[in-house]
Protein backbone atom coordinates (compact mmCIF):
# COMPACT_ATOMS: atom_id res chain seq x y z
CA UNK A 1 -24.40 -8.96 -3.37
CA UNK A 2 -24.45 -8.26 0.40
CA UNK A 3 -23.30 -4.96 1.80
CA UNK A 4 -20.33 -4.34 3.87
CA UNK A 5 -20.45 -2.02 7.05
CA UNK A 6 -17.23 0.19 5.64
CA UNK A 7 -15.07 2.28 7.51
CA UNK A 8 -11.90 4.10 6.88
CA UNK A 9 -9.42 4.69 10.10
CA UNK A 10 -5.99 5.38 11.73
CA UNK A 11 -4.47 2.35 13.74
CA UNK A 12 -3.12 3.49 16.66
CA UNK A 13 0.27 2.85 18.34
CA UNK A 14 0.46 0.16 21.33
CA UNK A 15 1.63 2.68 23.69
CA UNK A 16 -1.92 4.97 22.75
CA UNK A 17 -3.73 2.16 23.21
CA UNK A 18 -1.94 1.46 26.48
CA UNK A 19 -2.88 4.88 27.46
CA UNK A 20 -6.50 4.82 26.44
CA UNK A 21 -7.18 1.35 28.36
CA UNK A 22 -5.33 3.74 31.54
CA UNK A 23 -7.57 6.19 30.98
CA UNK A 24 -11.17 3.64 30.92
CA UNK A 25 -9.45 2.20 34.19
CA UNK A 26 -9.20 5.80 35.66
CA UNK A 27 -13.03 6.87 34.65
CA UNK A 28 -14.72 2.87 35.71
CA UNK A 29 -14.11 3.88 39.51
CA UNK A 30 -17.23 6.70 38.68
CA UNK A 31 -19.37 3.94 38.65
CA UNK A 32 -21.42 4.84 35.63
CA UNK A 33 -22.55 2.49 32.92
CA UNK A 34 -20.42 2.88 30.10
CA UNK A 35 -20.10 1.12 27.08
CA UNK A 36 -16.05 0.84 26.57
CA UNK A 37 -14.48 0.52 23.83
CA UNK A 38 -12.43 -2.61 23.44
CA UNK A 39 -9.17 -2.80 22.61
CA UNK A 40 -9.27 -4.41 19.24
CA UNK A 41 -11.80 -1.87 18.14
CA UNK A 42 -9.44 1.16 19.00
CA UNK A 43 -9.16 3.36 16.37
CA UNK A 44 -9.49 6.91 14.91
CA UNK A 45 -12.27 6.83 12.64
CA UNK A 46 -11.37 9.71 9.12
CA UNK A 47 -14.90 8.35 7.64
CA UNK A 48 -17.81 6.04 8.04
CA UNK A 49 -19.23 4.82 4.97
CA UNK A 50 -22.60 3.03 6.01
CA UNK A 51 -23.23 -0.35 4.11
CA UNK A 52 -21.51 -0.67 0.79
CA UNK A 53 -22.07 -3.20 -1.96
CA UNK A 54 -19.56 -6.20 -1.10
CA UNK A 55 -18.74 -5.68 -5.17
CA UNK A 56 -17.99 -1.94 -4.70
CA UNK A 57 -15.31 -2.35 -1.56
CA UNK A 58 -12.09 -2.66 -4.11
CA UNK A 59 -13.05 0.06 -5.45
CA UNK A 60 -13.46 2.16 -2.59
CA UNK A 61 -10.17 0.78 -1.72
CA UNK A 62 -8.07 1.81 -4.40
CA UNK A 63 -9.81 5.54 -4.34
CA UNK A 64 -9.06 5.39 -0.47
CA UNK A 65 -5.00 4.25 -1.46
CA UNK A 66 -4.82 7.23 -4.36
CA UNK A 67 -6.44 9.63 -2.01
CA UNK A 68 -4.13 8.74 1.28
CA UNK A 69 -0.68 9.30 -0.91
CA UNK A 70 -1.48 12.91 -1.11
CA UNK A 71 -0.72 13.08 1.98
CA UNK A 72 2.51 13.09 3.68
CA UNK A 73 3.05 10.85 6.83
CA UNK A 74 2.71 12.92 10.37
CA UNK A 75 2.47 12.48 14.10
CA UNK A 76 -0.18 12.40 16.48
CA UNK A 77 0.05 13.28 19.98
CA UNK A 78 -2.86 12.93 21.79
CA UNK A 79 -3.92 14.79 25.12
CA UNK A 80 -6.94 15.32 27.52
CA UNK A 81 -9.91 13.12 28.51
CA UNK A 82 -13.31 15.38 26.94
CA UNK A 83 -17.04 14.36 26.52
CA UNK A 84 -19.59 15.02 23.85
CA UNK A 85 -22.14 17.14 24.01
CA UNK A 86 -19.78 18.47 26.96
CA UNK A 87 -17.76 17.50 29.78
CA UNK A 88 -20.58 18.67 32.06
CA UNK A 89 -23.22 15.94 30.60
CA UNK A 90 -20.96 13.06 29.23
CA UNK A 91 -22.54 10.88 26.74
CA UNK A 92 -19.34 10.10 24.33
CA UNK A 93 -15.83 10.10 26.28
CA UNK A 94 -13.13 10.71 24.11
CA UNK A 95 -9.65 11.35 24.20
CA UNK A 96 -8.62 14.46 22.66
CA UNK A 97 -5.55 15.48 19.77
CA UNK A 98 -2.80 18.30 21.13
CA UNK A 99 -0.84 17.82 17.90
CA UNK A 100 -1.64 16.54 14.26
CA UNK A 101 -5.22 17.93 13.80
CA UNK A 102 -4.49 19.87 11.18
CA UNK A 103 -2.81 16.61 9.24
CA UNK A 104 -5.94 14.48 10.29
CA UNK A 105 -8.39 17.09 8.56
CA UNK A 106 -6.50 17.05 5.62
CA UNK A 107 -6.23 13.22 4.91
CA UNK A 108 -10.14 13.45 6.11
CA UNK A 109 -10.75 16.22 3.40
CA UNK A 110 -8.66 14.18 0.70
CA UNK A 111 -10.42 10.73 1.34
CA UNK A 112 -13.75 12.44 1.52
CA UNK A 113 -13.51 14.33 -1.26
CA UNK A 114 -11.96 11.44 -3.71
CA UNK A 115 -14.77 9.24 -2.31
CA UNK A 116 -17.88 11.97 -3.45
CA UNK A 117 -15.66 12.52 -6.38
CA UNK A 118 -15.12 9.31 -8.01
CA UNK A 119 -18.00 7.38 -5.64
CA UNK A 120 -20.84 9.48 -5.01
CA UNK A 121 -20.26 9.25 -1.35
CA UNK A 122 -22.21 12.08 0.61
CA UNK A 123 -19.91 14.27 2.52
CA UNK A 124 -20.59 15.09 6.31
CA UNK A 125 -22.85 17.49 7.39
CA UNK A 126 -21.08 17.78 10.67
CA UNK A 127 -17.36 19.24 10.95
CA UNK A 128 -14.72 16.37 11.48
CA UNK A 129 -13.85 16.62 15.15
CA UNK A 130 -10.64 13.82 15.28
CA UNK A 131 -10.68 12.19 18.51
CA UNK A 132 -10.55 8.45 19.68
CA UNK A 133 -14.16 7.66 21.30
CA UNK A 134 -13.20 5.72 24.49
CA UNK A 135 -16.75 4.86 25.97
CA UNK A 136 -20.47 5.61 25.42
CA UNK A 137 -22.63 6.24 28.18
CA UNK A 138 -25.47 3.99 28.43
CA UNK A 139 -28.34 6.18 30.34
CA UNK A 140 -28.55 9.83 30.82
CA UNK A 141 -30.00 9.68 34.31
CA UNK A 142 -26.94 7.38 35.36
CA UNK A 143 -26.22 8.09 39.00
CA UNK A 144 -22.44 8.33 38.58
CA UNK A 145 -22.68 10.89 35.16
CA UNK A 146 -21.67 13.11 38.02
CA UNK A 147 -18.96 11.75 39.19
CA UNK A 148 -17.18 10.75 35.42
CA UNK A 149 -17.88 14.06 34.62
CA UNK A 150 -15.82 14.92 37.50
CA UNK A 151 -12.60 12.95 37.10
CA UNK A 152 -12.95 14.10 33.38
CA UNK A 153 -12.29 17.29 33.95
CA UNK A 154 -9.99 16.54 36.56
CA UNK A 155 -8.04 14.96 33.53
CA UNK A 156 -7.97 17.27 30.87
CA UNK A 157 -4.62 16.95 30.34
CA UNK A 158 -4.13 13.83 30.65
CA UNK A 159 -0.83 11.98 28.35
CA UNK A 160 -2.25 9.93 25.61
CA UNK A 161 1.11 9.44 24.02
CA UNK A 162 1.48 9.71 20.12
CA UNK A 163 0.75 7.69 16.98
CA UNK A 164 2.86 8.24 13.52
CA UNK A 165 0.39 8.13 10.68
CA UNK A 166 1.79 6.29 7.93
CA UNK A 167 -0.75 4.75 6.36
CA UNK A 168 -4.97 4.52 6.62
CA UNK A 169 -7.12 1.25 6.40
CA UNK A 170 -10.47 0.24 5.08
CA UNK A 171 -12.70 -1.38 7.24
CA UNK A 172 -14.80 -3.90 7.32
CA UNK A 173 -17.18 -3.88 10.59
CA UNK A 174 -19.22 -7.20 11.60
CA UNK A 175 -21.81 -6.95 14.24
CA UNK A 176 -22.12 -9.99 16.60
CA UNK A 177 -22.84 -11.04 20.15
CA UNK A 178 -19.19 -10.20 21.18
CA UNK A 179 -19.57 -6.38 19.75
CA UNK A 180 -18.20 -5.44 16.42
CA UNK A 181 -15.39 -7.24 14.81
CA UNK A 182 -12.72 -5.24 12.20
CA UNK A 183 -11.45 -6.84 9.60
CA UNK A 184 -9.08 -5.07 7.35
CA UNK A 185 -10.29 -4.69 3.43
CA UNK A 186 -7.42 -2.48 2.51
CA UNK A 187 -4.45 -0.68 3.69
CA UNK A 188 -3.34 3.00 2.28
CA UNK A 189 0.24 4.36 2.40
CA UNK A 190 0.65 8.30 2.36
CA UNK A 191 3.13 9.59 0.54
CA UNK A 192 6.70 8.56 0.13
């Protein structure tokens, strides 16, 4: 019985994706080391499960599927280049959401809640912050932090085009030389 890396997320539209890999082009002339996220990995994350028995995966699927068509389908527009902690020290760049937050923390809240419910999945002790994580910086004392830092907040309002939610999918996550690999377990409409 070997456990799955699970995760539940939002595919995003080409054109987002489009705009995201803009976006990494626009912040790799800073010069700092970033981790980027690939392309096939792009995705908005609603919940990360940790390592889940390979027997126990259907199940979180089908609670995942009953959970998601509670929730009526809805647009996401997303805006503005941001950093964790803050735009002043960059660690984690994201892109941010202008429209469809309030949508996101609901389907969050209803998967989350189905999964402690029926699952015994621990809720977060942090509050869901929806973005889509485009790069991780490698080393704090990276002599261009300055300069991405910059050209982040030069972009703050920058077009990341918009994504209709229709349905979520459960993740499985593989670790390898390459970087993670995604492979769908399950996929979740909302409602009718």
């Amino acid at each position: 019985m070997r456990p799955i890396r699970t995760f539940i997320a939002v595919e995003l539209s080409g054109t987002v994706i489009a705009r995201a890999q803009q976006a990494i082009k626009l912040l790799k002339t800073s010069g700092a080391e970033v981790g980027w996220v690939a392309t096939p990995q792009m995705h908005l994350t609603l919940k990360f499960l940790g390592n889940v028995p390979e027997v126990e995966t259907p199940e979180v699927c089908r609670v995942v599927a009953a959970a998601a068509a509670t929730v009526e389908p809805f647009e996401i527009v997303f805006r503005g280049l941001g950093a964790f902690p803050r735009v002043s020290e960059p660690r984690t760049i994201w892109l941010g959401i202008d429209h469809g937050q309030e949508e996101l923390e609901e389907l969050h809240a209803a998967i989350e809640g189905a999964l402690q419910k029926e699952m015994g999945f621990g809720k977060e002790h942090r509050k869901f912050h929806p973005h889509l994580t485009l790069g991780r910086l490698r080393k704090e004392s990276d002599p261009g932090r300055e300069e991405l830092a910059r050209l982040i907040q030069e972009n703050a309002n920058f077009d990341g085009d918009l994504t209709v939610v229709e349905e979520v999918v459960t993740f499985a996550s593989f670790l390898g030389r390459q970087g993670p690999a995604h492979e769908p377990m399950g996929h979740a409409s909302l409602a009718e």
